[in-house]
PDB file of N, CA and C in Angstrom:
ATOM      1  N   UNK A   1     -31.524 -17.045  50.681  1.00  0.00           N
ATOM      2  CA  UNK A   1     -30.836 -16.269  49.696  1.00  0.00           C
ATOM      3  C   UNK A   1     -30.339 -17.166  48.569  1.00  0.00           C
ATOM      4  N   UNK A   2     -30.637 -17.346  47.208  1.00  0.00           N
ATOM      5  CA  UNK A   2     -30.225 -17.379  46.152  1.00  0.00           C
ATOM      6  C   UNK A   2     -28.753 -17.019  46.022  1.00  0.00           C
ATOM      7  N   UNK A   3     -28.191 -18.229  45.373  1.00  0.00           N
ATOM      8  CA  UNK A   3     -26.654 -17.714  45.164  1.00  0.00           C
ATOM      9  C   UNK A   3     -26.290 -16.978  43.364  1.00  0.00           C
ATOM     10  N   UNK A   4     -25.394 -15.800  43.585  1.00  0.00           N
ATOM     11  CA  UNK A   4     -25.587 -15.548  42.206  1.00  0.00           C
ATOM     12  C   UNK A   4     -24.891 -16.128  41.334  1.00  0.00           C
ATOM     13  N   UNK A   5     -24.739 -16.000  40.161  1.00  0.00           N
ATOM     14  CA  UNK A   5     -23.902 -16.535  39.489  1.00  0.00           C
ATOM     15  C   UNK A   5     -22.204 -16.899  39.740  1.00  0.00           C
ATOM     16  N   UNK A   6     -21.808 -15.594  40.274  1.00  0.00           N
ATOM     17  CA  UNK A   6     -20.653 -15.882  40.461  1.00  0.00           C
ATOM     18  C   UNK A   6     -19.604 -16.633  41.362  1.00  0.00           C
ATOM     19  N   UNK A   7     -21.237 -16.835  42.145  1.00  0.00           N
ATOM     20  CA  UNK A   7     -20.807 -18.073  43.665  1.00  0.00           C
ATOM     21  C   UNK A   7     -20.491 -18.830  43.141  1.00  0.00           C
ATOM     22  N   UNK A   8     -19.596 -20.131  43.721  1.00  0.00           N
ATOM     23  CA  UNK A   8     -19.423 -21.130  43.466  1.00  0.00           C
ATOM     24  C   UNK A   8     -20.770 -22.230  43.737  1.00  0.00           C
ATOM     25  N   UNK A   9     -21.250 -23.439  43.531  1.00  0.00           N
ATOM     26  CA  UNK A   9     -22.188 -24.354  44.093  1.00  0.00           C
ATOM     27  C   UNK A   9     -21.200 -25.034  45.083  1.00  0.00           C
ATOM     28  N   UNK A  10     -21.920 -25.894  45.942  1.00  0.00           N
ATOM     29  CA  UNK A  10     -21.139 -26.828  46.405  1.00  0.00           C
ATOM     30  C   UNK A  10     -21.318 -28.108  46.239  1.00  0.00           C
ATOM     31  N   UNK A  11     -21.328 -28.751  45.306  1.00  0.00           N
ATOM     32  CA  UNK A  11     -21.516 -29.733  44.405  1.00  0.00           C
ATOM     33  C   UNK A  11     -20.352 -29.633  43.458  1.00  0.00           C
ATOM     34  N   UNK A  12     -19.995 -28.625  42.652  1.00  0.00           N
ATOM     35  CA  UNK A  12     -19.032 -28.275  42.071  1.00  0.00           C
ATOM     36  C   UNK A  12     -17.672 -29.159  42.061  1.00  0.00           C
ATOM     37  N   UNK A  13     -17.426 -28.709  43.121  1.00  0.00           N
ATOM     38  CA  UNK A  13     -15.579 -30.022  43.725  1.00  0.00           C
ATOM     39  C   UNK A  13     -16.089 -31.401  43.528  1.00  0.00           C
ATOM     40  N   UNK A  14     -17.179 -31.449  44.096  1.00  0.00           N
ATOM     41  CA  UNK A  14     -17.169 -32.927  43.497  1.00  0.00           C
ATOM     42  C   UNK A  14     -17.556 -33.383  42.030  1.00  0.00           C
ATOM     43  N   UNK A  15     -17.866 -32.461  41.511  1.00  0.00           N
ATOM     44  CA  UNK A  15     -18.242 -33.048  40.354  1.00  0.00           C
ATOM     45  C   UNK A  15     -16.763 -33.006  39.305  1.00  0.00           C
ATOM     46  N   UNK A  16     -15.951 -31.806  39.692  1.00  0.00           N
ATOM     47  CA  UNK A  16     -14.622 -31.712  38.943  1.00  0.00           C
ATOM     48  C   UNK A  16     -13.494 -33.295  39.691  1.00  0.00           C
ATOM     49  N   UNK A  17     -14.152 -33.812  41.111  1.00  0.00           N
ATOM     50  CA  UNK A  17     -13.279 -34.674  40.678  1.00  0.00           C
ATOM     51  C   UNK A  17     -13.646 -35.877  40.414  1.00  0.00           C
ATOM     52  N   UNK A  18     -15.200 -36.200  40.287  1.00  0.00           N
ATOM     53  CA  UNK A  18     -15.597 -37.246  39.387  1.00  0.00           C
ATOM     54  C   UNK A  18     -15.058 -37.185  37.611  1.00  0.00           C
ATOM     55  N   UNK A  19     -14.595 -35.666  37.419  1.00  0.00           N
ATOM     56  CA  UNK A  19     -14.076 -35.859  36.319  1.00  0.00           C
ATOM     57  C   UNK A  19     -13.019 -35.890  36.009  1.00  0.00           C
ATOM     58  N   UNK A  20     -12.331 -36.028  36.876  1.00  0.00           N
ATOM     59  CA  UNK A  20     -10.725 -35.582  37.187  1.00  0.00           C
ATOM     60  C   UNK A  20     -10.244 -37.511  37.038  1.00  0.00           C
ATOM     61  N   UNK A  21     -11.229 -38.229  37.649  1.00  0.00           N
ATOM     62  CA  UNK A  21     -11.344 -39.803  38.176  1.00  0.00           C
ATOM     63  C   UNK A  21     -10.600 -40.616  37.034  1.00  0.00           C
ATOM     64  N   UNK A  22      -9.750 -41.355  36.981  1.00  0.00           N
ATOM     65  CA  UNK A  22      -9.668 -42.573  36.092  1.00  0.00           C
ATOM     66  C   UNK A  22     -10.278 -43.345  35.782  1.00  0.00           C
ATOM     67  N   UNK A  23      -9.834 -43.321  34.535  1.00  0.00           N
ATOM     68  CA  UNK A  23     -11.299 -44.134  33.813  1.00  0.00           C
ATOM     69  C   UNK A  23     -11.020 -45.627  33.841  1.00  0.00           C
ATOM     70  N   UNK A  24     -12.227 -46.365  33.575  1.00  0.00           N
ATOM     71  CA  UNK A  24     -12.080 -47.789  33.783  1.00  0.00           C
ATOM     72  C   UNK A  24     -10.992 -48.403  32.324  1.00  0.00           C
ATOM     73  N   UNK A  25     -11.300 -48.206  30.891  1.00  0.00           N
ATOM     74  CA  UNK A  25     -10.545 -48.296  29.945  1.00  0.00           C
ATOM     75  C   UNK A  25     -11.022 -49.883  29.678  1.00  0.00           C
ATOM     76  N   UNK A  26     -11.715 -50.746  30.114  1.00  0.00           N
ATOM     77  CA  UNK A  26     -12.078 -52.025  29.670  1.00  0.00           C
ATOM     78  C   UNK A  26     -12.612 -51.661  27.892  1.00  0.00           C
ATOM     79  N   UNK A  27     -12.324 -52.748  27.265  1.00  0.00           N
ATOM     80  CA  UNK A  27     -12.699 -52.970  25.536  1.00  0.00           C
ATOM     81  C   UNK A  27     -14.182 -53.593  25.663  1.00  0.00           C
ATOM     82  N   UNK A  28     -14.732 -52.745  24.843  1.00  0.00           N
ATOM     83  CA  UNK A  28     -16.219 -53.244  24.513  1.00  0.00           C
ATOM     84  C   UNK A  28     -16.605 -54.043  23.773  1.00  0.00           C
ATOM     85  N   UNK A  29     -17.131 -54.939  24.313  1.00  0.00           N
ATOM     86  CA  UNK A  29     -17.018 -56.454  22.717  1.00  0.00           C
ATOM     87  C   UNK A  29     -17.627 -55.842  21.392  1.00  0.00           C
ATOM     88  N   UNK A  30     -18.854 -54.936  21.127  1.00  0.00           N
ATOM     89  CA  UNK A  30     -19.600 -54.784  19.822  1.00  0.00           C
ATOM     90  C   UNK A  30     -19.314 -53.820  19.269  1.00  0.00           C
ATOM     91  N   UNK A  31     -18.406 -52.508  20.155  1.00  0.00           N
ATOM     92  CA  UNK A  31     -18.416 -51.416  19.459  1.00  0.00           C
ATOM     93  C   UNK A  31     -16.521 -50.836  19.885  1.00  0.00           C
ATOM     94  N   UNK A  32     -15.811 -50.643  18.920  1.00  0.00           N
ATOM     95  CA  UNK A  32     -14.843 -50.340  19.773  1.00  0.00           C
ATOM     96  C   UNK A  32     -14.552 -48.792  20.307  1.00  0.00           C
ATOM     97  N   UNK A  33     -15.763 -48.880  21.165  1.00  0.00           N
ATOM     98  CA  UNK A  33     -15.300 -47.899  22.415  1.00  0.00           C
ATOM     99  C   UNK A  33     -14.546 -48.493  23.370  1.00  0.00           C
ATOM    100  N   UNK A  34     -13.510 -47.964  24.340  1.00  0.00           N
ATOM    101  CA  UNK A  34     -13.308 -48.144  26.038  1.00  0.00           C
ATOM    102  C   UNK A  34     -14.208 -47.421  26.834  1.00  0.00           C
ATOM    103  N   UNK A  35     -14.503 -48.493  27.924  1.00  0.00           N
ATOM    104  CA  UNK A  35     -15.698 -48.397  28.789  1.00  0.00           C
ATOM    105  C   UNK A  35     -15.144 -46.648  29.729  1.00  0.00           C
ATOM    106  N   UNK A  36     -15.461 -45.796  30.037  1.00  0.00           N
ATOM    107  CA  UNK A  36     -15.206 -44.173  30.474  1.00  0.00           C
ATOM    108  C   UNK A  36     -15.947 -44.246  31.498  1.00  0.00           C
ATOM    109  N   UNK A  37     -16.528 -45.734  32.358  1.00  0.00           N
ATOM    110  CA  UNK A  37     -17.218 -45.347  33.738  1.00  0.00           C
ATOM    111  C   UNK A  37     -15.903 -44.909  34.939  1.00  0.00           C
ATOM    112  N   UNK A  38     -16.036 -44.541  35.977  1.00  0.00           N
ATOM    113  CA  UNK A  38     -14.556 -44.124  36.829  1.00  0.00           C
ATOM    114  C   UNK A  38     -14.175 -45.066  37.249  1.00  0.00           C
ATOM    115  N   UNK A  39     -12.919 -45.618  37.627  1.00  0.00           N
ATOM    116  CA  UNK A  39     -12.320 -46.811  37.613  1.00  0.00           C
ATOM    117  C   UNK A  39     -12.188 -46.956  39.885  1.00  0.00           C
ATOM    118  N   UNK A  40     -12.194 -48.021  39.526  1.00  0.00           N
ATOM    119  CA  UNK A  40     -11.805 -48.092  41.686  1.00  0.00           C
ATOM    120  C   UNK A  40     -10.445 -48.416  41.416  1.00  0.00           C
ATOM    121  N   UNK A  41     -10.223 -48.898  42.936  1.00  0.00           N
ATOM    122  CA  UNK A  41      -8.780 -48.969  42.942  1.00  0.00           C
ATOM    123  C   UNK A  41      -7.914 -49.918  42.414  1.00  0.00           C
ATOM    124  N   UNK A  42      -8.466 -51.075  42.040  1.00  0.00           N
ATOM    125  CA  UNK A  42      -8.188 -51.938  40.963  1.00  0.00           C
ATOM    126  C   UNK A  42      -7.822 -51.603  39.722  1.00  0.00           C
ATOM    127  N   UNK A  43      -8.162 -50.263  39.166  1.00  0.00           N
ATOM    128  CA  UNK A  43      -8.037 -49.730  37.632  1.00  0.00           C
ATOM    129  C   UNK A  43      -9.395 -50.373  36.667  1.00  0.00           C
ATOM    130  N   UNK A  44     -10.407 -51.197  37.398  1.00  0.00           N
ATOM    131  CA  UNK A  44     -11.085 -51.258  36.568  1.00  0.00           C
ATOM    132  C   UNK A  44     -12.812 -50.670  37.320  1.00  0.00           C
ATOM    133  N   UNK A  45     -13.709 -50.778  36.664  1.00  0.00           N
ATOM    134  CA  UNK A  45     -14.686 -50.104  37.174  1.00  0.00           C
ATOM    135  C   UNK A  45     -15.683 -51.034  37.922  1.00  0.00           C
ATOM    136  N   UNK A  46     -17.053 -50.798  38.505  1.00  0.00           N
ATOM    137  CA  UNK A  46     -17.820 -52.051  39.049  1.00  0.00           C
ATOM    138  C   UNK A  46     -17.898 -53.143  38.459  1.00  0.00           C
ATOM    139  N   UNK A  47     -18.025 -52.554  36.968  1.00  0.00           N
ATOM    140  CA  UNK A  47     -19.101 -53.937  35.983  1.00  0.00           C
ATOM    141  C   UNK A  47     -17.470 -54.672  35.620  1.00  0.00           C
ATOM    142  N   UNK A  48     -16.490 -53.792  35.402  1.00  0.00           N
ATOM    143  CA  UNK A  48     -15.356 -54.933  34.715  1.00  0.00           C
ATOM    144  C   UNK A  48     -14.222 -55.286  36.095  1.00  0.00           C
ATOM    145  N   UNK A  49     -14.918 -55.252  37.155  1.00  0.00           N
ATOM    146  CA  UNK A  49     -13.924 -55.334  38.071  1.00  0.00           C
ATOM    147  C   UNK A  49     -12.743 -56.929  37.936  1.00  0.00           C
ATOM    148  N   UNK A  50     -13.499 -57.558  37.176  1.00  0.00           N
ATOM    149  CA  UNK A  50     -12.989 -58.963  37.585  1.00  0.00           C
ATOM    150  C   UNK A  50     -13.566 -59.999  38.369  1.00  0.00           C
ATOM    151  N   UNK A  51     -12.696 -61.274  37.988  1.00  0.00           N
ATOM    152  CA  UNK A  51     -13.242 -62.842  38.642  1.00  0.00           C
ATOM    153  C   UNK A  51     -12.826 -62.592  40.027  1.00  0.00           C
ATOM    154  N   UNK A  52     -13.366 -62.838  41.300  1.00  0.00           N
ATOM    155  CA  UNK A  52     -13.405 -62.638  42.786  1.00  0.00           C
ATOM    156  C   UNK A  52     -11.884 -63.720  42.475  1.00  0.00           C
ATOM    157  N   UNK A  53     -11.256 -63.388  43.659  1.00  0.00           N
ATOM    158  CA  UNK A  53      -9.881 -64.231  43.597  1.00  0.00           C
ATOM    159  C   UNK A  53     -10.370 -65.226  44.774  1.00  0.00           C
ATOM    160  N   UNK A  54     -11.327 -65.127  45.429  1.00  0.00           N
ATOM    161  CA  UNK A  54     -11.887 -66.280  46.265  1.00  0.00           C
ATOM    162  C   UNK A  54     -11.204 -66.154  47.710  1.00  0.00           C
ATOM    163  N   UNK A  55     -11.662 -67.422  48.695  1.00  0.00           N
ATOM    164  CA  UNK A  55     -11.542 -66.951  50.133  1.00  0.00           C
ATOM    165  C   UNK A  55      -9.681 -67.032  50.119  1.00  0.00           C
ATOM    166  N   UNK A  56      -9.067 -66.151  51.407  1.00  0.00           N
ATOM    167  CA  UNK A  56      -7.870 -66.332  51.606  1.00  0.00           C
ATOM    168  C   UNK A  56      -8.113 -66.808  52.760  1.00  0.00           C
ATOM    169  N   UNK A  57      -8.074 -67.002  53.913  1.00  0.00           N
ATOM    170  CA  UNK A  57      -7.505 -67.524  54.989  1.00  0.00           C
ATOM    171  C   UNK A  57      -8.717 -69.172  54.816  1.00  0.00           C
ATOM    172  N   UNK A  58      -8.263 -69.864  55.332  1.00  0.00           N
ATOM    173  CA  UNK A  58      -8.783 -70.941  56.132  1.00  0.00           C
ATOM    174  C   UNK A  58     -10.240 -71.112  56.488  1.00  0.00           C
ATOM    175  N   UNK A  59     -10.547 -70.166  57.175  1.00  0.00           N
ATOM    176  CA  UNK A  59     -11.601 -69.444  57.950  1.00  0.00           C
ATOM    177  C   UNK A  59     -12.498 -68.961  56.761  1.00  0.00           C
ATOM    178  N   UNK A  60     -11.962 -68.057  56.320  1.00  0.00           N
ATOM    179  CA  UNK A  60     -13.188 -68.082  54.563  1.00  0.00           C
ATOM    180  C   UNK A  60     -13.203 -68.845  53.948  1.00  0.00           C
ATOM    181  N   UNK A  61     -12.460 -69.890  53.483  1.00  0.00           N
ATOM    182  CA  UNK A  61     -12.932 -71.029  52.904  1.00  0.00           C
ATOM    183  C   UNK A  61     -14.059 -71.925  53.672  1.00  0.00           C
ATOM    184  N   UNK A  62     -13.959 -72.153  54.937  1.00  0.00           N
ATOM    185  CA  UNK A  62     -15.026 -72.677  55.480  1.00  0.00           C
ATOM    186  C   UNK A  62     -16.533 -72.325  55.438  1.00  0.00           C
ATOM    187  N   UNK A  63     -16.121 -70.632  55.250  1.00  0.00           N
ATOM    188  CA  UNK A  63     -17.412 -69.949  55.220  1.00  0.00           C
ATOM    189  C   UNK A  63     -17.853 -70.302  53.868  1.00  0.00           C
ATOM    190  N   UNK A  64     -17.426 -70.134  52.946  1.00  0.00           N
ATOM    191  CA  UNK A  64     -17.741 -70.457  51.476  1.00  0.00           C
ATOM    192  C   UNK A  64     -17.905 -71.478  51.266  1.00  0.00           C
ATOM    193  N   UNK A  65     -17.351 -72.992  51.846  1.00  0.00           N
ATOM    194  CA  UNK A  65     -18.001 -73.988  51.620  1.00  0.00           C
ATOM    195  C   UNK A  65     -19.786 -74.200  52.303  1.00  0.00           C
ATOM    196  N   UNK A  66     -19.449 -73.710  53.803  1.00  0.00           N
ATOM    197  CA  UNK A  66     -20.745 -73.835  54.102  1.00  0.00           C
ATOM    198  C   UNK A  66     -21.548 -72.877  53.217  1.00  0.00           C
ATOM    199  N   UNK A  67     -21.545 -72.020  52.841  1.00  0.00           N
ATOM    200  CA  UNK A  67     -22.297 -70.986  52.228  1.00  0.00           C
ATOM    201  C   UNK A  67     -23.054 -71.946  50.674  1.00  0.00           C
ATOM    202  N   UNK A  68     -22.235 -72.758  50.048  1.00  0.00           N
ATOM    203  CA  UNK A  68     -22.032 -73.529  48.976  1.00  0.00           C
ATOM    204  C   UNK A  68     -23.310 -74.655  49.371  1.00  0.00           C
ATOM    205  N   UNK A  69     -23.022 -74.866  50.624  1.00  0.00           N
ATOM    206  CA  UNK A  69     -23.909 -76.464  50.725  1.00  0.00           C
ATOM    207  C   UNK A  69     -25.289 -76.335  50.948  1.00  0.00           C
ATOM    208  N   UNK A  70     -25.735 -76.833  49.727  1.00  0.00           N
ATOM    209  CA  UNK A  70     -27.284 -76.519  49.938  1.00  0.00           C
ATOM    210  C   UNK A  70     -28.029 -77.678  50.616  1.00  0.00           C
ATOM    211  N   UNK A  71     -27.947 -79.119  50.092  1.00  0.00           N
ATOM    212  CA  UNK A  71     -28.251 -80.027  50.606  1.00  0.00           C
ATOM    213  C   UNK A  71     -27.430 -81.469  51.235  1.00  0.00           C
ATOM    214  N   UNK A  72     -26.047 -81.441  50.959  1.00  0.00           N
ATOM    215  CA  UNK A  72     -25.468 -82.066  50.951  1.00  0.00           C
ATOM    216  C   UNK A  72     -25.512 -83.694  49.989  1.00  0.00           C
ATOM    217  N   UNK A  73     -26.496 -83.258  49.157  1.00  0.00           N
ATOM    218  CA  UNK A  73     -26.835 -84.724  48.204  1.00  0.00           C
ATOM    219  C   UNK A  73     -25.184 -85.108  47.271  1.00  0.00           C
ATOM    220  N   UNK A  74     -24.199 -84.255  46.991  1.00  0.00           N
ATOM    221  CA  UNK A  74     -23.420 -84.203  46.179  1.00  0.00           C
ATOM    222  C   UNK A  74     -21.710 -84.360  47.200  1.00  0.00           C
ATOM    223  N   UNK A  75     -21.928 -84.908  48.403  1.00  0.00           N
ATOM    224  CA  UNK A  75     -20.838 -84.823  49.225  1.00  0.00           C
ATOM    225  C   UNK A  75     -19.936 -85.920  48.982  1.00  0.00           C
ATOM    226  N   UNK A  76     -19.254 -86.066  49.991  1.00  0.00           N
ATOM    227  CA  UNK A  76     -18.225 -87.049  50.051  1.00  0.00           C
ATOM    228  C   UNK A  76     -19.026 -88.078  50.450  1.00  0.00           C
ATOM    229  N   UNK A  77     -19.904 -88.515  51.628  1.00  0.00           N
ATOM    230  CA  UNK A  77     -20.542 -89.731  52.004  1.00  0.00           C
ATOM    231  C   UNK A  77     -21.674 -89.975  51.187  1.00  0.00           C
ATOM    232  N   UNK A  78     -22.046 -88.695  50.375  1.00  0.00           N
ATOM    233  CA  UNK A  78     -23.501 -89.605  49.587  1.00  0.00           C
ATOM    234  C   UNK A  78     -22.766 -90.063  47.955  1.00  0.00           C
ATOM    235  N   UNK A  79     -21.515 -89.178  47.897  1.00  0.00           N
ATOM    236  CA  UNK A  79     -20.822 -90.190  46.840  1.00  0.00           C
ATOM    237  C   UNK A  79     -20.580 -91.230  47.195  1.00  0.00           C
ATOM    238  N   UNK A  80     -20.056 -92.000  48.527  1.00  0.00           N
ATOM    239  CA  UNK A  80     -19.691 -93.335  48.782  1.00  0.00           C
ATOM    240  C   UNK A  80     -21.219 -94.087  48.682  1.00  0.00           C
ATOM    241  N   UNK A  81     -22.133 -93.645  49.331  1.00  0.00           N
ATOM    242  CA  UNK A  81     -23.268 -94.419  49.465  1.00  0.00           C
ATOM    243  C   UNK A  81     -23.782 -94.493  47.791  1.00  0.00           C
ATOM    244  N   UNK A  82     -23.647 -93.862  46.939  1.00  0.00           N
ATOM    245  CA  UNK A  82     -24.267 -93.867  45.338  1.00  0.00           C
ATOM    246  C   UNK A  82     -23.767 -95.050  44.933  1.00  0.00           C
ATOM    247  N   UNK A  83     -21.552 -95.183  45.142  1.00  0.00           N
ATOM    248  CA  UNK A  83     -20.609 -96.293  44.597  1.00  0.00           C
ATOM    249  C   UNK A  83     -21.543 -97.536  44.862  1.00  0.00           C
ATOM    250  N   UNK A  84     -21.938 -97.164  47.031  1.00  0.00           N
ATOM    251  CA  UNK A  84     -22.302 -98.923  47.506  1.00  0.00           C
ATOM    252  C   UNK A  84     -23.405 -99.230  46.459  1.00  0.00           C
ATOM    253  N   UNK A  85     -24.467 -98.339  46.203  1.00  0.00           N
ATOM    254  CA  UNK A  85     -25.588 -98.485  45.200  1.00  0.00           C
ATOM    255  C   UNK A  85     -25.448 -99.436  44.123  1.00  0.00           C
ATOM    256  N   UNK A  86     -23.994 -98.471  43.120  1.00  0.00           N
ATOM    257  CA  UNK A  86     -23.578 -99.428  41.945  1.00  0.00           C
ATOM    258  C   UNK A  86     -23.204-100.336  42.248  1.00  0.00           C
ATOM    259  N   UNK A  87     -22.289-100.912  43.523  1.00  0.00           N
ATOM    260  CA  UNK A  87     -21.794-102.098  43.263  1.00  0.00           C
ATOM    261  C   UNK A  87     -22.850-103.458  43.742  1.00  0.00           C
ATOM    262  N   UNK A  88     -23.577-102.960  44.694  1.00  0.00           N
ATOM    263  CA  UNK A  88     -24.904-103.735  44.817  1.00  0.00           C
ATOM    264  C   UNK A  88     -25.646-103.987  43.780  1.00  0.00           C
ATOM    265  N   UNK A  89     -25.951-103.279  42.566  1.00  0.00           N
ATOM    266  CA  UNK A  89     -26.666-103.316  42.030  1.00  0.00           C
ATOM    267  C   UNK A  89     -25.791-104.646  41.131  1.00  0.00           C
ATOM    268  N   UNK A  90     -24.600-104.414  40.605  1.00  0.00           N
ATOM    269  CA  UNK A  90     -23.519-105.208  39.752  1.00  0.00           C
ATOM    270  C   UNK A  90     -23.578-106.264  40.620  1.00  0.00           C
ATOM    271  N   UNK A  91     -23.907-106.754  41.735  1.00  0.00           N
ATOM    272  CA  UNK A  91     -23.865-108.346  42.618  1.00  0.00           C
ATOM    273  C   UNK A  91     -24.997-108.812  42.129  1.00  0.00           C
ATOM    274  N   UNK A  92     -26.643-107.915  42.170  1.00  0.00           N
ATOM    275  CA  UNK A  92     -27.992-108.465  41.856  1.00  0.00           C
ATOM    276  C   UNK A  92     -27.903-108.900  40.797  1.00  0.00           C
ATOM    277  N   UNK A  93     -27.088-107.955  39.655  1.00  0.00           N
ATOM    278  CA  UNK A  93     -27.083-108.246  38.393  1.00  0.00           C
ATOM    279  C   UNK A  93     -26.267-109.272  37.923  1.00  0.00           C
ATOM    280  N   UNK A  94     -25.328-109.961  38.645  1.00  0.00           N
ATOM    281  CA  UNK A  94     -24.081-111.054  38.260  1.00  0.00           C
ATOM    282  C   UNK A  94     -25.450-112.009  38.959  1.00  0.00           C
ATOM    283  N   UNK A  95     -25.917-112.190  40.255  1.00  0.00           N
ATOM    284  CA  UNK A  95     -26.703-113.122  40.869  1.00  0.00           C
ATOM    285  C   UNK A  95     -27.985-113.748  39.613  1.00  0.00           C
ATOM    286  N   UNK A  96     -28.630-112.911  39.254  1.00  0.00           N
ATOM    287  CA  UNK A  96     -29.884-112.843  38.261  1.00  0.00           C
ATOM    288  C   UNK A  96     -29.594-113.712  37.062  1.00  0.00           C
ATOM    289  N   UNK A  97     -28.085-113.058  36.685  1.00  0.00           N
ATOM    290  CA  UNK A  97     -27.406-114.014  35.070  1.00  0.00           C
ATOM    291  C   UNK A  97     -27.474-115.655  35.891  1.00  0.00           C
ATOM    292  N   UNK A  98     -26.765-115.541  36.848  1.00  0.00           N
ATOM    293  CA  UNK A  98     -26.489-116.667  37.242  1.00  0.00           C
ATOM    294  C   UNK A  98     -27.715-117.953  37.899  1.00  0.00           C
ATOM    295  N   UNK A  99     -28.490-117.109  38.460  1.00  0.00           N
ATOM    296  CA  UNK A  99     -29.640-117.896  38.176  1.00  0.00           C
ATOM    297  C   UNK A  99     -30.229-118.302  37.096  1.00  0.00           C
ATOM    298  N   UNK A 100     -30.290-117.140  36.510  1.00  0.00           N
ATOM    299  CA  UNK A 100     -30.733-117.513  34.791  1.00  0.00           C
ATOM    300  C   UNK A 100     -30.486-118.671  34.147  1.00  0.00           C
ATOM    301  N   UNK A 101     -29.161-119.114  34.194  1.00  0.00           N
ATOM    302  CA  UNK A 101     -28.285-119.892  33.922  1.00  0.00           C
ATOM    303  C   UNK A 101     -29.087-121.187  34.492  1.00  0.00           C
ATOM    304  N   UNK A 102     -28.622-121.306  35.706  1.00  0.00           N
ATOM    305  CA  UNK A 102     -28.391-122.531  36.419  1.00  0.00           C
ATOM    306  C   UNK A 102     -30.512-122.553  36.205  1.00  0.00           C
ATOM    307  N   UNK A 103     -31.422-121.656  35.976  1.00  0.00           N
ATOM    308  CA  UNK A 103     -32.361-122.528  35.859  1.00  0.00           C
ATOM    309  C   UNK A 103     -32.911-123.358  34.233  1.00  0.00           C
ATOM    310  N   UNK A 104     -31.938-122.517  33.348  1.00  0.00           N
ATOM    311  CA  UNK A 104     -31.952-123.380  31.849  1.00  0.00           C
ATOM    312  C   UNK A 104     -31.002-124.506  32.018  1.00  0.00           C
ATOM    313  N   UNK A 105     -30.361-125.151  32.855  1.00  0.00           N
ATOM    314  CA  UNK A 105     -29.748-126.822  32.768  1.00  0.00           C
ATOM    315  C   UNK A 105     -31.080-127.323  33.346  1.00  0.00           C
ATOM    316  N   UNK A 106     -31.899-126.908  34.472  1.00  0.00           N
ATOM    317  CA  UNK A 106     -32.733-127.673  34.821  1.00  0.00           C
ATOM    318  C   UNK A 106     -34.012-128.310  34.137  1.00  0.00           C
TER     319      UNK A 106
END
């Protein structure tokens, strides 16, 4: 059976309170409209929700660091091992002058 006109749909309620919804209200950089997508509970909408405020407990930070580490080339021990690099390299390079040296008296 076909509903007649004067039925209600049932789609209806929801659509009066997608319009009923608060709006997001973010400023549009090129045009000055405010953004009219429906806002979450933040007051702003998906796209302008905001910068993530990042892990809170302990336990998510761990997760996020591991999540972060792709190879570990940029850590704490391959920074120490890069320093030993430079300063080895600054001994070859003081050694080399200094040979240099001592073989122009000869």
């Amino acid at each position: 059976m076909s509903k007649g006109p004067d039925e209600p749909a049932r789609w209806q309620p929801g659509l009066i309170a997608a319009a009923l919804a608060p709006r997001c209200g973010a400023r549009r950089r090129r045009v000055e409209l405010l953004c009219q997508a429906p806002a979450m509970l933040n007051g702003r909408c998906r796209v302008h929700g905001g910068a993530s405020t990042g892990p809170r407990t302990p336990d998510g930070l761990a997760r996020c660091v591991a999540a972060a580490t792709k190879h570990g080339g940029r850590n704490a021990a391959a920074r120490a091992r890069a320093a030993q690099r430079g300063q080895a390299r600054a001994r070859v390079a003081e050694l080399r002058r200094i040979l240099a040296v001592t073989k122009e008296r000869e």
